[in-house]
Protein backbone atom coordinates (compact mmCIF):
# COMPACT_ATOMS: atom_id res chain seq x y z
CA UNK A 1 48.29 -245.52 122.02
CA UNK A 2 49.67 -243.68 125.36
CA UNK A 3 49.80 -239.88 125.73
CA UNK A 4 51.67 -237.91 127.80
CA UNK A 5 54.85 -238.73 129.37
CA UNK A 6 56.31 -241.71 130.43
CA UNK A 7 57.86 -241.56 134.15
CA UNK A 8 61.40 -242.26 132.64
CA UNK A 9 61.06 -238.85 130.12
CA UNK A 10 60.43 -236.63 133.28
CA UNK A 11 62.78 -237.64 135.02
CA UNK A 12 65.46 -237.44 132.08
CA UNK A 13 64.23 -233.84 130.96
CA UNK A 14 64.40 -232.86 135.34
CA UNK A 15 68.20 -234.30 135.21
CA UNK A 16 69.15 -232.26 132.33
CA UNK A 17 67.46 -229.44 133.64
CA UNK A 18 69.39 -229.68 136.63
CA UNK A 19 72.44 -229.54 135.07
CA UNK A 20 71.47 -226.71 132.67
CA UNK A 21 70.67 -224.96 135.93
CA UNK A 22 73.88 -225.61 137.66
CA UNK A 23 76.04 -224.72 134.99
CA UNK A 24 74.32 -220.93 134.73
CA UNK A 25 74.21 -220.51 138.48
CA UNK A 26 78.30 -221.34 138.09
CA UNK A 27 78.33 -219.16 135.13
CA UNK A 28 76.88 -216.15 136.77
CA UNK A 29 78.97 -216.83 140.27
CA UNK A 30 81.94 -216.46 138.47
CA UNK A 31 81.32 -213.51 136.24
CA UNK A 32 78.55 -211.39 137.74
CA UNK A 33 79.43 -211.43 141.00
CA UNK A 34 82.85 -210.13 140.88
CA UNK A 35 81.95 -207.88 138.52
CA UNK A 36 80.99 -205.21 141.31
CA UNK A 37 84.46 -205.32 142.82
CA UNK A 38 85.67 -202.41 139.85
CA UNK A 39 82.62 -199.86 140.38
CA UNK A 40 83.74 -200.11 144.19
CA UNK A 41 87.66 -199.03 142.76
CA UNK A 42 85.92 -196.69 141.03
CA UNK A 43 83.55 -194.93 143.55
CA UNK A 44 86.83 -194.60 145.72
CA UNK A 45 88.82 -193.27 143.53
CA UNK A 46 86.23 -190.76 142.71
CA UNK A 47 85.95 -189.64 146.57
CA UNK A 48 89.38 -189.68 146.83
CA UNK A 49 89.75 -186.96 143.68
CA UNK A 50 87.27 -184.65 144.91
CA UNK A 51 88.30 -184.70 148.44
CA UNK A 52 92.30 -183.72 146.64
CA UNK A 53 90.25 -180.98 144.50
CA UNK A 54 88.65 -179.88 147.47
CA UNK A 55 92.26 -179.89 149.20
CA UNK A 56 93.42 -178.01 146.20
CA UNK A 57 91.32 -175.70 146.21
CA UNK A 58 91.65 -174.53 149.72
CA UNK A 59 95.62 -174.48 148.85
CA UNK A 60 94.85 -172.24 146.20
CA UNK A 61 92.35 -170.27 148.39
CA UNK A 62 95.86 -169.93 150.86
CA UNK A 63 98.09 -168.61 148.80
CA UNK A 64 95.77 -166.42 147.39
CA UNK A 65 95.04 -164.74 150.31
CA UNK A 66 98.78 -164.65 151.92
CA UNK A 67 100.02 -162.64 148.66
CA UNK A 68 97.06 -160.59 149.22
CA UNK A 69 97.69 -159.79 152.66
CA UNK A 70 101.64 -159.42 151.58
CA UNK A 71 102.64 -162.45 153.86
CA UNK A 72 105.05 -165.94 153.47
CA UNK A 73 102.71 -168.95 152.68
CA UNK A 74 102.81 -171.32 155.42
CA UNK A 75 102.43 -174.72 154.44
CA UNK A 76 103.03 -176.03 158.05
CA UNK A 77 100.11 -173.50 158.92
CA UNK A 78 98.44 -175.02 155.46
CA UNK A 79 98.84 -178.68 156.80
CA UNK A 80 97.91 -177.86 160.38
CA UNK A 81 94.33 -176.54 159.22
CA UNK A 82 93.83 -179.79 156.61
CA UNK A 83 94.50 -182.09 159.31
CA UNK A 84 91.90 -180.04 161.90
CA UNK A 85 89.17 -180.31 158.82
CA UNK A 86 86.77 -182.45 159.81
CA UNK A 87 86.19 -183.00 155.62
CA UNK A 88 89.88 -184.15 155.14
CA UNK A 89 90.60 -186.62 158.44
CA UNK A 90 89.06 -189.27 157.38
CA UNK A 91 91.20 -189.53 154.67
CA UNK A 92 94.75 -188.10 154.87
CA UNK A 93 96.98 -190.76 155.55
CA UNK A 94 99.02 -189.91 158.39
CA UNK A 95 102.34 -191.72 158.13
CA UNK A 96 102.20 -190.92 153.94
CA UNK A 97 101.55 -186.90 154.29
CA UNK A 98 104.51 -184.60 155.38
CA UNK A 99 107.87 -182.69 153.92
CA UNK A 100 109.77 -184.09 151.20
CA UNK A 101 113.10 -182.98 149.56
CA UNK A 102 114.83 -184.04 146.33
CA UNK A 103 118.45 -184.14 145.84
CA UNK A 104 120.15 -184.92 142.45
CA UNK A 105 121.42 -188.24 141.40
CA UNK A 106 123.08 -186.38 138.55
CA UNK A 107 121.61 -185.34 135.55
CA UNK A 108 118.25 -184.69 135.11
CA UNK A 109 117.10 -187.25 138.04
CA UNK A 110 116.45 -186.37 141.78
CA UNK A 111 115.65 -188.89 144.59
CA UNK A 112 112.84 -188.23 147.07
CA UNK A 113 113.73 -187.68 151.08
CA UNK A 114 111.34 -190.08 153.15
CA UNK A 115 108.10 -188.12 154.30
CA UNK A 116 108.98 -186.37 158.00
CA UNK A 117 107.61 -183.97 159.97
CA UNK A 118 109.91 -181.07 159.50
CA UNK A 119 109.68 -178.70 156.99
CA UNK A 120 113.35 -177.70 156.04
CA UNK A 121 114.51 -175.95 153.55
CA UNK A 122 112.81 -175.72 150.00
CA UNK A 123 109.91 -178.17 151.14
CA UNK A 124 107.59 -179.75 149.49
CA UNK A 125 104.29 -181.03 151.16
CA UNK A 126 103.22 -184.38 150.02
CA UNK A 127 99.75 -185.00 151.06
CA UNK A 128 98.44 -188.79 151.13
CA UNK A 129 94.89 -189.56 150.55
CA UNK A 130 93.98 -193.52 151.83
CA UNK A 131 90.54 -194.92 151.30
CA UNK A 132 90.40 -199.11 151.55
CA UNK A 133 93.01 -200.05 149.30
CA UNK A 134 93.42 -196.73 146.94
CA UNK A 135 96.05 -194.16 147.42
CA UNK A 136 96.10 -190.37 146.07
CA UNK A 137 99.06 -188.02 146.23
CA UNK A 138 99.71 -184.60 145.19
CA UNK A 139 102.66 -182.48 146.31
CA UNK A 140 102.20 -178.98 147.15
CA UNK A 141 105.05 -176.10 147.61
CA UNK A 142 105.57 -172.93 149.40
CA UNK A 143 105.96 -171.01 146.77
CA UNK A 144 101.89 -171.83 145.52
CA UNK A 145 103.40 -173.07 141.73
């Protein structure tokens, strides 16, 4: 009687192995490795919702102080010092952030003006937060409400 293996056995059991081992590295390529590409949405979107709280809050801060010194609100004076911030530059989108206006389409729908650069009357300010492919908006009035 032989022990062991014969050369034909290893070489079966290394084959199978192989292709054991192929199929999990194909496995995990397809399914692990993308799987990172959500946290990264995620951790974007986060930095872009604290930089907008952070924006928010110095709105807030604004208004605050113009009723206390018993002045208008600015928001082109407002938008001037978010765009001079060296925490906001980074990410307000330049082309996406300026004065909007609505005008009825009857009934209890209104159509947005395209974003320009002058105030007019009743504005609104839309800022525009861009980070790689996410977007974050929030629109912001004279009137602090």
């Amino acid at each position: 009687k032989q022990s062991g293996f014969t050369i034909l056995e290893t070489i079966m059991v290394i084959m199978i192995g192989s292709v054991m081992a192929v199929m999990v590295v194909q496995f995990v390529n397809t399914s692990a490795t993308p799987s990172v590409t959500p946290v990264t949405w995620m951790n974007t979107e986060y930095r872009l919702q604290e930089v907008m709280e952070q924006i928010t809050s110095e709105y807030r801060k604004a208004v605050a102080q113009a009723r206390a010194d018993n002045v208008d609100f600015s928001l082109d004076t407002f938008l001037t010092a978010l765009k001079a911030d060296t925490r906001f530059t980074g990410f307000i989108s330049e082309p996406n952030t300026g004065y909007i206006s609505f005008t009825s389409t009857g009934g209890k729908e209104f159509q947005a003006s395209a974003v320009g650069a002058n105030p007019g009357d009743n504005p609104v300010l839309l800022i525009t937060l861009r980070q790689e492919d996410q977007q974050l908006r929030s629109l912001f009035t004279a009137q602090g409400t």
